[in-house]
Each structure stands twice: as structure tokens, then as C-alpha cells.
Protein backbone atom coordinates (compact mmCIF):
# COMPACT_ATOMS: atom_id res chain seq x y z
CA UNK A 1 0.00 0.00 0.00
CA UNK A 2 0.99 3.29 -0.89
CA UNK A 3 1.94 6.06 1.47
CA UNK A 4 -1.05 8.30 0.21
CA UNK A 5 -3.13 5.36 0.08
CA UNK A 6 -2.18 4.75 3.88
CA UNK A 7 -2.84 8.62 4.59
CA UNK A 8 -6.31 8.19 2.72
CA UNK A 9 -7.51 5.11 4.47
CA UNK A 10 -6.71 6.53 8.13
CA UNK A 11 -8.34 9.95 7.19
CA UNK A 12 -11.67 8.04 5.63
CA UNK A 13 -12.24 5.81 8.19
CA UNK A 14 -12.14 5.39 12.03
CA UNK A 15 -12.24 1.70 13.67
CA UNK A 16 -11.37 0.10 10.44
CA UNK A 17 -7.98 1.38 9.35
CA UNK A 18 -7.35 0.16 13.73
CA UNK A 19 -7.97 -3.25 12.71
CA UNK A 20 -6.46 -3.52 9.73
CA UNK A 21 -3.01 -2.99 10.82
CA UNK A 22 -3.25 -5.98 12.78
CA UNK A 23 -3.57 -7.85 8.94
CA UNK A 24 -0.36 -9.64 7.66
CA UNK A 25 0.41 -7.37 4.65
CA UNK A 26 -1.29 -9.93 1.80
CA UNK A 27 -3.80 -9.27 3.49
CA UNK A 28 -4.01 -6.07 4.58
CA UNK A 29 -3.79 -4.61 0.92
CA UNK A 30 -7.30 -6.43 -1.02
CA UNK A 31 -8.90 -5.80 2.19
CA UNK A 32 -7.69 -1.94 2.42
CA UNK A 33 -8.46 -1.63 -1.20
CA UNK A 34 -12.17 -2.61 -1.02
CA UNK A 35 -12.66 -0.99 1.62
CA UNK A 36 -11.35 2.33 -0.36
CA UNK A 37 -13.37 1.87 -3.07
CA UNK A 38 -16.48 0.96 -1.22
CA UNK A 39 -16.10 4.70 0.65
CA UNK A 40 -15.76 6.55 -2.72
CA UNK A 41 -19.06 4.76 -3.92
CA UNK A 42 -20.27 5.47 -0.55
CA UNK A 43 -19.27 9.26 -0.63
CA UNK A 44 -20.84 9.95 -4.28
CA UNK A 45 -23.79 8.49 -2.97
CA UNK A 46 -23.74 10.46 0.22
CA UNK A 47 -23.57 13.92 -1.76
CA UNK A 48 -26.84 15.13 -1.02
CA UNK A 49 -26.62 18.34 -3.40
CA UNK A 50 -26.49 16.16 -6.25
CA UNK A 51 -29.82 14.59 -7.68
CA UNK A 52 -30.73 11.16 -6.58
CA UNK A 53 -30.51 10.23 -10.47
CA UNK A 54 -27.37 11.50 -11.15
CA UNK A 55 -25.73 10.17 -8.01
CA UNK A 56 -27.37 6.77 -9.14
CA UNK A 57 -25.57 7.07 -12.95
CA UNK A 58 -22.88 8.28 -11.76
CA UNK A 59 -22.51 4.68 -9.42
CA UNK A 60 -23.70 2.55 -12.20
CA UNK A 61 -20.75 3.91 -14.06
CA UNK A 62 -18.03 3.82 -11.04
CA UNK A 63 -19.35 0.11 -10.82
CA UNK A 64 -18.97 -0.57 -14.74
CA UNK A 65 -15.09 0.94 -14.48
CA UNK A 66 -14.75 -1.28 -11.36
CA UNK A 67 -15.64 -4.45 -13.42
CA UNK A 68 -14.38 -3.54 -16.23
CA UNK A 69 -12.35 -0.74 -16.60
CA UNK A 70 -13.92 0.43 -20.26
CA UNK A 71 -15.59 3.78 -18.91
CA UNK A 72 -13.61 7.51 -19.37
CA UNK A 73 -12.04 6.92 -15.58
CA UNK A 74 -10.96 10.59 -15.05
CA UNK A 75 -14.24 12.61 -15.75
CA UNK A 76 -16.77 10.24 -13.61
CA UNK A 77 -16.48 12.14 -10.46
CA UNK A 78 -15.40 15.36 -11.16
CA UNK A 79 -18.22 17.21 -10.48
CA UNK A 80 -18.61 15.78 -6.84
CA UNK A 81 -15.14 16.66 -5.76
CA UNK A 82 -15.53 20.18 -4.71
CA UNK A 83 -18.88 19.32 -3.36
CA UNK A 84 -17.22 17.56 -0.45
CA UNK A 85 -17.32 19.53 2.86
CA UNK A 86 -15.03 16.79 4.07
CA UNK A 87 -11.44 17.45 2.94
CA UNK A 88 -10.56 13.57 3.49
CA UNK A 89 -13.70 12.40 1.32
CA UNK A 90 -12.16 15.18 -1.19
CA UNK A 91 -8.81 13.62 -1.50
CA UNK A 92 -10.39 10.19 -1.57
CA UNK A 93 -12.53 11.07 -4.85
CA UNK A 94 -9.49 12.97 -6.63
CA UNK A 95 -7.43 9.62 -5.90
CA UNK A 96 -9.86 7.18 -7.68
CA UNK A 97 -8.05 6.89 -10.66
CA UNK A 98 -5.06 5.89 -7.99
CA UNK A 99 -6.67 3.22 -6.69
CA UNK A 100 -8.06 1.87 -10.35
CA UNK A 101 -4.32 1.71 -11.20
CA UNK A 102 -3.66 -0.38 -7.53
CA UNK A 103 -7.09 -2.70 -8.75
CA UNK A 104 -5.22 -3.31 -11.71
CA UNK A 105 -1.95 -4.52 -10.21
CA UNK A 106 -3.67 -6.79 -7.96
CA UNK A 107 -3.13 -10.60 -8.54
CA UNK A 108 -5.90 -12.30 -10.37
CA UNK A 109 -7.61 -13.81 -7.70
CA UNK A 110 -7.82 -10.84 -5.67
CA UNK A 111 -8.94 -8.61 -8.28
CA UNK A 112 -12.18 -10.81 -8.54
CA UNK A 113 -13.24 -11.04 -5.05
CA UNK A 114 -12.72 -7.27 -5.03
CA UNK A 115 -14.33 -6.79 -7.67
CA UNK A 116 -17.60 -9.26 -6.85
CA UNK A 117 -18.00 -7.43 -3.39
CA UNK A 118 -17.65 -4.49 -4.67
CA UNK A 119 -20.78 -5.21 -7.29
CA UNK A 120 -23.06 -6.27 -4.66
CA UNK A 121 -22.55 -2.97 -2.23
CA UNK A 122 -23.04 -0.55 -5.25
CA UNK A 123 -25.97 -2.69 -5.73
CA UNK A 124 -27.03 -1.78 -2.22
CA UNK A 125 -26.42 1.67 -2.57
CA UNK A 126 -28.22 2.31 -5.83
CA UNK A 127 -31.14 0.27 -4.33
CA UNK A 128 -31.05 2.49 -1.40
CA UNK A 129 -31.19 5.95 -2.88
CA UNK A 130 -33.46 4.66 -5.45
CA UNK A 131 -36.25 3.18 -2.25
CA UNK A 132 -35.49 6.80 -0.61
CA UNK A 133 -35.37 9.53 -3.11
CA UNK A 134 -36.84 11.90 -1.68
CA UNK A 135 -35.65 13.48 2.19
CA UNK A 136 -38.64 15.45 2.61
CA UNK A 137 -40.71 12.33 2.65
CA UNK A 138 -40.64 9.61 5.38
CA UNK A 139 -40.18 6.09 3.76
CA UNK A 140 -40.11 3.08 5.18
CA UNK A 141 -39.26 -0.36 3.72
CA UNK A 142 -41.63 -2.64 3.29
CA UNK A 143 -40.70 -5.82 4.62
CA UNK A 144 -37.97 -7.26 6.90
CA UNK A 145 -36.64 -8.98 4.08
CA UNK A 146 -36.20 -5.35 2.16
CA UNK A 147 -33.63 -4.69 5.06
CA UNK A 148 -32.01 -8.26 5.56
CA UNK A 149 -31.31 -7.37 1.69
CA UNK A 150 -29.82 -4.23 2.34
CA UNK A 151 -27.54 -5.47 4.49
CA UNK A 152 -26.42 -7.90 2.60
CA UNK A 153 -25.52 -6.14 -0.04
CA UNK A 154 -23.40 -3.16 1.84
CA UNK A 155 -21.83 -5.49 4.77
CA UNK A 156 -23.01 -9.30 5.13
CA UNK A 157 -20.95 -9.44 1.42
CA UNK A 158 -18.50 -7.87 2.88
CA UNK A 159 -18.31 -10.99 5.64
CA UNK A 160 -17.94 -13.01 2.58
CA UNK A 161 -15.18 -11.35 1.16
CA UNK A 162 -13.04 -10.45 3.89
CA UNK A 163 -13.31 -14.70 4.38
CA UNK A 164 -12.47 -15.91 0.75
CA UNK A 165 -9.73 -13.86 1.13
CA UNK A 166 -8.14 -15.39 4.60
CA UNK A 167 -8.19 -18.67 3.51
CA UNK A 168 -6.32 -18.17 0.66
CA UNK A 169 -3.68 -15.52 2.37
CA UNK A 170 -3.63 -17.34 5.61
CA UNK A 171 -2.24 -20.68 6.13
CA UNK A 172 -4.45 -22.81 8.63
CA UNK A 173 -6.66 -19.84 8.89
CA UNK A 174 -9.96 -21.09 10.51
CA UNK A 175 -11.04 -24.24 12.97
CA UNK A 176 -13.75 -24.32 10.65
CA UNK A 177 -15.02 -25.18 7.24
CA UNK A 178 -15.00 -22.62 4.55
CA UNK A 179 -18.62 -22.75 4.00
CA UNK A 180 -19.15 -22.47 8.08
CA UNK A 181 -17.20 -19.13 7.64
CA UNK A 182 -18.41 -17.52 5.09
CA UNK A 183 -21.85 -17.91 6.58
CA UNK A 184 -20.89 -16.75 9.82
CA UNK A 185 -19.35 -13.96 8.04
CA UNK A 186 -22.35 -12.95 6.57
CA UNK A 187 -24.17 -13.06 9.50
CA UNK A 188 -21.52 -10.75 11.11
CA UNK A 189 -21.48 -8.25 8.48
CA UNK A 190 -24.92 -8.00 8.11
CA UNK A 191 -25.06 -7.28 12.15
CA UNK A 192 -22.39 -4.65 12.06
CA UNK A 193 -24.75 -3.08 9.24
CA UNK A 194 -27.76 -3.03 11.96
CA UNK A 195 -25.90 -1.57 14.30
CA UNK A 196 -25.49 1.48 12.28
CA UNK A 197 -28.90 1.21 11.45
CA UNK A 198 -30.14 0.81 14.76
CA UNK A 199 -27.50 3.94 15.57
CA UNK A 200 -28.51 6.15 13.11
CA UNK A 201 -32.33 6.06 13.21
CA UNK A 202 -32.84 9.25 14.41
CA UNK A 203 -30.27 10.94 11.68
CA UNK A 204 -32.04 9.03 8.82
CA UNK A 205 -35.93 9.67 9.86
CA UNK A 206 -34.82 13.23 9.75
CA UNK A 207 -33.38 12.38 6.28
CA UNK A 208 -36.83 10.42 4.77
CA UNK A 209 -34.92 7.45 5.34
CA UNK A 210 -36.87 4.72 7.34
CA UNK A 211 -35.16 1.38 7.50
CA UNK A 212 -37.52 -0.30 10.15
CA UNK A 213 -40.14 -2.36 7.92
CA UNK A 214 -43.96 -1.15 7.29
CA UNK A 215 -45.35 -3.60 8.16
CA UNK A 216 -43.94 -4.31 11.40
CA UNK A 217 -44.31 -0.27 12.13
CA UNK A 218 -48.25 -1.22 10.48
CA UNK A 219 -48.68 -4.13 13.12
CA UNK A 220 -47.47 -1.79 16.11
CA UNK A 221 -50.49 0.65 15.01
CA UNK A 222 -47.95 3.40 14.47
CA UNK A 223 -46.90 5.37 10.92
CA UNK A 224 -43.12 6.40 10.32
CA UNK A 225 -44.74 10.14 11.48
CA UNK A 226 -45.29 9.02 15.30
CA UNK A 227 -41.91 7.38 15.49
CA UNK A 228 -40.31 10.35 17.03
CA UNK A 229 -43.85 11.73 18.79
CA UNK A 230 -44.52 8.32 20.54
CA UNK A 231 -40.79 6.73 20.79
CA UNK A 232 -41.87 4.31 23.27
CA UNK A 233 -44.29 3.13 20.99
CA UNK A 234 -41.70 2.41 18.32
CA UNK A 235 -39.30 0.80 21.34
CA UNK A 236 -40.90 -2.96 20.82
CA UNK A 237 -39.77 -2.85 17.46
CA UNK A 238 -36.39 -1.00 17.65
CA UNK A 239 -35.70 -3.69 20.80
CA UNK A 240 -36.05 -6.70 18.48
CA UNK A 241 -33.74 -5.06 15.88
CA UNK A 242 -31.22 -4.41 18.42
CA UNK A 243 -31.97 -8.37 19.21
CA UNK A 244 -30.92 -9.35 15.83
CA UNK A 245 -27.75 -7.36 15.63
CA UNK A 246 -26.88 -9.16 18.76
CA UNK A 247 -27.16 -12.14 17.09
CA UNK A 248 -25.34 -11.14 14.16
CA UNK A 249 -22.35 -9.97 16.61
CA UNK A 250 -22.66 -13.79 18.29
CA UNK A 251 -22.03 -15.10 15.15
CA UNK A 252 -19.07 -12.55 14.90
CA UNK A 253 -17.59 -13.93 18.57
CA UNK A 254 -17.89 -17.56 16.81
CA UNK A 255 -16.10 -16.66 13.95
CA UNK A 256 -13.41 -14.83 15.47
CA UNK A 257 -13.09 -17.68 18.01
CA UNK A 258 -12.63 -20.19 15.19
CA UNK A 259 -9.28 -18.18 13.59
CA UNK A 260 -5.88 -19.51 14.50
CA UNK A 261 -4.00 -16.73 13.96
CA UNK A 262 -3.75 -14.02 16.56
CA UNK A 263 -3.68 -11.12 14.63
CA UNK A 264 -6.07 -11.26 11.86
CA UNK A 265 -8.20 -12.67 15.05
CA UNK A 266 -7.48 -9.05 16.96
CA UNK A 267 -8.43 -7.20 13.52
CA UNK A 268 -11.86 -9.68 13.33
CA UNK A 269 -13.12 -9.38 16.59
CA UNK A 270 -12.45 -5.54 17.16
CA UNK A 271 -15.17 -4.34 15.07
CA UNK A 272 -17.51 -6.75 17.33
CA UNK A 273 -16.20 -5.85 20.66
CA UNK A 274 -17.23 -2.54 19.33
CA UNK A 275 -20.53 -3.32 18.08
CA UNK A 276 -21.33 -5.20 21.57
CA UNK A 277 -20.51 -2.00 23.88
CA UNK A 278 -22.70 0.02 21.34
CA UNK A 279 -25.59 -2.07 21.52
CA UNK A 280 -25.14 -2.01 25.52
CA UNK A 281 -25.34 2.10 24.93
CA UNK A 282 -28.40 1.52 22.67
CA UNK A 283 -30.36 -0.55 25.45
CA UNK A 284 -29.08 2.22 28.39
CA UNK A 285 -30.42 5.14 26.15
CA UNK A 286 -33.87 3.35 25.22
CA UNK A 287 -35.78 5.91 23.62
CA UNK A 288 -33.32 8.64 23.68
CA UNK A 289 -31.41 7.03 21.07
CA UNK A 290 -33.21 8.41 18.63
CA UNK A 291 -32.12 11.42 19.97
CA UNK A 292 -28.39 10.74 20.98
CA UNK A 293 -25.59 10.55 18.90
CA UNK A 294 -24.65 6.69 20.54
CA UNK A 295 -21.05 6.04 19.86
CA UNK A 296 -18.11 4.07 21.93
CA UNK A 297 -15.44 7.06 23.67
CA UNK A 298 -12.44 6.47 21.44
CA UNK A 299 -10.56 6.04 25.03
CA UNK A 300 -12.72 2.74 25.40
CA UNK A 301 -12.01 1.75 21.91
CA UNK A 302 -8.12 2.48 22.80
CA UNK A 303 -9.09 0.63 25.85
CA UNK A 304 -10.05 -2.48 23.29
CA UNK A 305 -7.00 -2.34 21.35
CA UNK A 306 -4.58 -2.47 24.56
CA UNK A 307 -6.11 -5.29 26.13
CA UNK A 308 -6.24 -7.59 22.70
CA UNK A 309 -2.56 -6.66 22.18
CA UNK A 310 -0.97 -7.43 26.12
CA UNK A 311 -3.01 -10.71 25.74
CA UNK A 312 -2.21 -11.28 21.95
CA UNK A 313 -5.33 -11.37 21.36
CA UNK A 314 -6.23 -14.41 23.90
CA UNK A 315 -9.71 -15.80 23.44
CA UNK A 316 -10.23 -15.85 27.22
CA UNK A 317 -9.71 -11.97 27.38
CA UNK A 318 -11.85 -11.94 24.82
CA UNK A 319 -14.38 -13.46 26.07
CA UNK A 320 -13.98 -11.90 29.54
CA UNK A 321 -14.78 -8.42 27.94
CA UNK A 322 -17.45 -9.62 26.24
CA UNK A 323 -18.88 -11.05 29.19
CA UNK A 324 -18.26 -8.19 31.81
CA UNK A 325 -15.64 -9.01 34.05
CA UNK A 326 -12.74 -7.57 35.17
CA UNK A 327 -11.78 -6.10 31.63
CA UNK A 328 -15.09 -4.11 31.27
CA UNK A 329 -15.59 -3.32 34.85
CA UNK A 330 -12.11 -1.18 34.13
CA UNK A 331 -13.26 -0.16 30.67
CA UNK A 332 -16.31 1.24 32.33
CA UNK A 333 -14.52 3.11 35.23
CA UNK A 334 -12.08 4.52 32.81
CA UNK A 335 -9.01 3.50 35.16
């Protein structure tokens, strides 16, 4: 990985660019790559002073050069560079044609899983803006599969890839089978996603965006309108939500258990040590979170980080700050 690269991916990104320096470096480069690309897909579709249909042709088009390279590379983003208020999202769009060039260079097999995960999440982002177009409006999905999609498609993928590419980088990677692993994967990914779901409610209501399904919102005798008015009302639903990402984070603890070595385990089971104390925030703010900007102190997140790296990443630790004890009894007091 490049120096600028490096600089890019620590700018663009917060908990991620901690776990991935744990990654043995044939590792850490696919995975740093997709996850650069995914960001500048995610940032044109982010710029909300752009119309909905241009920011979707503009990702059909980043997803065509992805796969294929055949589309005028230098001109597809121009126009949303100086629309960025965020100078590291800035640099990250001016570098695209950058990180084509890394794509490129990428061995074979690489290049395809890169390339295959990065199809599905544009997917997921074009299907998003195109089920909310419009933020004045309140939209809601329709079903619970509408959002098990969605986070497929941005995250559970994601699960997928970041597995296909282990065992083939990592010698005796997992205890388990493939297959087990990429389905835990995806069941990880796809709870990480509903975390920031569950986190971000309040942001996206405000933004027409209204991930919980209709017709469990339908069922609760409530309308996407009285979600904020009557939030206790909405709490049954939100709860079981919050229920499922837990799940999807178990499935996260299994998978990390099952890795041999220590320190892709420390970058796998970060982002769910995270996830866990977040959804423990969630539950303490109730129906404030809608409210709240809910978000793990970066001095508990530091607090992580230490504590996998003293025990090299020891799966009793682990499981002793999942569980509570002594770890997250001094996590909590901040000594």
C-alpha cells in the first residue's frame, strides 16, 4: 500500500484502518483496497446536493469501471469533488483513478473477489437511494426482508469477502469449514450493518430514510410520522432489531473464536467488541437514542485495542470483555 493510500484510508475511516493494521500485509492490501473503493461509492452516494438520479448514474458507471475498466475513468467524479465539505472524502474522490491503477496490479484472484464485493454494495447503494429519493418524505421499507437485503448487499458481502480472502492468504486460517465461515461472516457483516442502522435512526428519519419495515411499524399501530412523537411506541420494534444485531455480533464472537492466527483474530473481533458495547449504549439510552448521537469514547475503543494486544489477542480476554468481568468493569470506570 501506498503512502497516500495509507494517509487516505486513516483519514476516511475510524475503527477500520485500527484493525487492519493488525492484517499480515497480503492481506491487509485487497482488504484496504475494497474498503477504499467501497467509501468513494459510498461518498458519491452520500452527496446530497447532487440529484438522486445523477448520483445513481454516476454509481452505475463507477461500478462498470470497477468491473471492467472500459468507462472515461478521469471525468466520472469530477463534479462531486468540490462538493465535499469533508477534505478527506475530497482527496479520496481525486485519488480514484489511484486506486483503479492499484485494482489493476492486484493478482488475479484478488482482483475478482474485489471486484464481486464491490458489485453487490453498489448494488445496495443504488437500491437504497433509489427506495429513498426523496428526504422530505418519510419512507419506510416494506418488509424485513427489504432490510435483511440491504444489508447484505453493503456489509453481510462484505463478511464473505473479507473470508475468501483469509483462507487463501492465511495458512491454517480457521477451525472451521469454509462454508461455516463464510456464513458466519455474513451473519456478522450483516449485524455490524444493523448496528449502524439501529445507531442512526434518528439521523435518517430526519433524512426520509426509514429502514424499520412497514409492516412491522403497520402491526405496532404506528406510521413512520409518530416514530419520534410516541418513541416508546416504536421501542418494541427497535428492541427486536437491536436483538438481531446481537445475534449477528454472536455469530461474529464464533467466527473470530474459530481463527488460529492471533492477529487477523485481533483485527476480526475488534469491530464486534465494538458493536457489543454500542448495543449495551443503545439498550441504556432506550428511547433517547433516537435522539443521541450513541457512539463508543475512542478512550474505550483504545481501551479495546490495549487489552487484545498485552493478551495477543487471547480468546479468554476476549471473552472476559465480552462477558463483563474484570476487563469491562475497568473499561467502564475509565481507570
Amino acid at each position: 500500500m501506498s503512502p497516500a493510500n495509507k494517509s487516505i484510508l486513516r483519514a476516511v475511516s475510524r475503527s477500520f484502518y485500527l484493525s487492519i493494521r493488525f492484517l499480515p500485509t497480503r492481506l491487509r492490501e485487497p482488504v484496504a483496497l475494497g474498503y477504499l473503493l467501497a467509501r468513494s461509492t459510498d461518498t458519491v452516494a452520500d452527496t446530497a446536493t447532487v440529484p438522486v438520479k445523477t448520483r445513481i448514474e454516476t454509481l452505475r458507471r463507477l461500478s462498470e469501471t470497477i468491473q471492467h475498466g472500459n468507462v472515461d475513468r478521469t471525468a466520472i467524479v469530477d463534479s462531486f469533488v468540490p462538493l465535499q465539505t469533508n477534505p478527506a472524502e475530497r482527496t479520496l474522490l481525486q485519488n480514484l483513478p489511484g486506486t483503479w491503477h492499484w485494482l489493476n496490479q492486484m493478482e488475479p484472484a484478488d482482483r475478482a473477489d474485489v471486484r464481486a464485493v464491490l458489485e453487490r454494495i453498489t448494488r445496495g447503494q443504488m437500491l437504497d437511494l433509489e427506495r429513498f429519493p426523496d428526504p422530505s418524505e418519510i419512507r419506510a421499507l416494506e418488509t424485513a426482508a427489504d432490510l435483511d437485503e440491504y444489508t447484505y448487499l453493503v456489509a453481510g458481502c462484505v463478511g464473505e469477502f473479507w473470508t475468501r480472502l483469509c483462507f487463501r492468504h492465511v495458512r491454517g486460517f480457521a477451525d472451521l469449514s469454509e462454508e461455516k465461515m463464510l456464513a458466519l461472516g455474513q451473519a456478522y457483516g450483516m449485524g455490524l450493518q444493523l448496528i449502524n442502522v439501529l445507531r442512526d435512526a434518528g439521523t435518517d428519519l430526519r433524512a426520509g430514510r426509514c429502514y424499520f419495515p412497514a409492516q412491522e411499524l403497520t402491526a405496532a399501530g404506528i406510521t413512520t410520522a409518530q416514530i419520534f412523537r410516541e418513541p416508546e411506541k416504536f421501542q418494541p420494534i427497535y428492541r427486536n432489531w437491536i436483538d438481531k444485531a446481537e445475534r449477528g455480533l454472536e455469530a461474529g464472537m464464533e467466527y473470530s473464536h474459530a481463527i488460529r492466527n492471533r492477529r487477523v483474530r485481533t483485527a476480526t473481533v475488534l469491530p464486534a467488541l465494538i458493536g457489543m458495547r454500542t448495543i449495551a449504549l443503545l439498550r441504556k439510552a432506550g428511547a433517547e437514542a433516537l435522539e443521541q448521537n450513541v457512539k463508543v469514547p475512542r478512550r474505550e475503543v483504545r481501551r479495546m485495542i490495549f487489552l487484545l494486544a498485552i493478551s495477543f489477542a487471547s480468546r479468554k480476554v476476549i471473552d472476559d470483555m465480552v462477558q463483563g468481568t474484570t476487563a469491562w468493569v475497568a473499561v467502564d470506570s475509565g481507570t
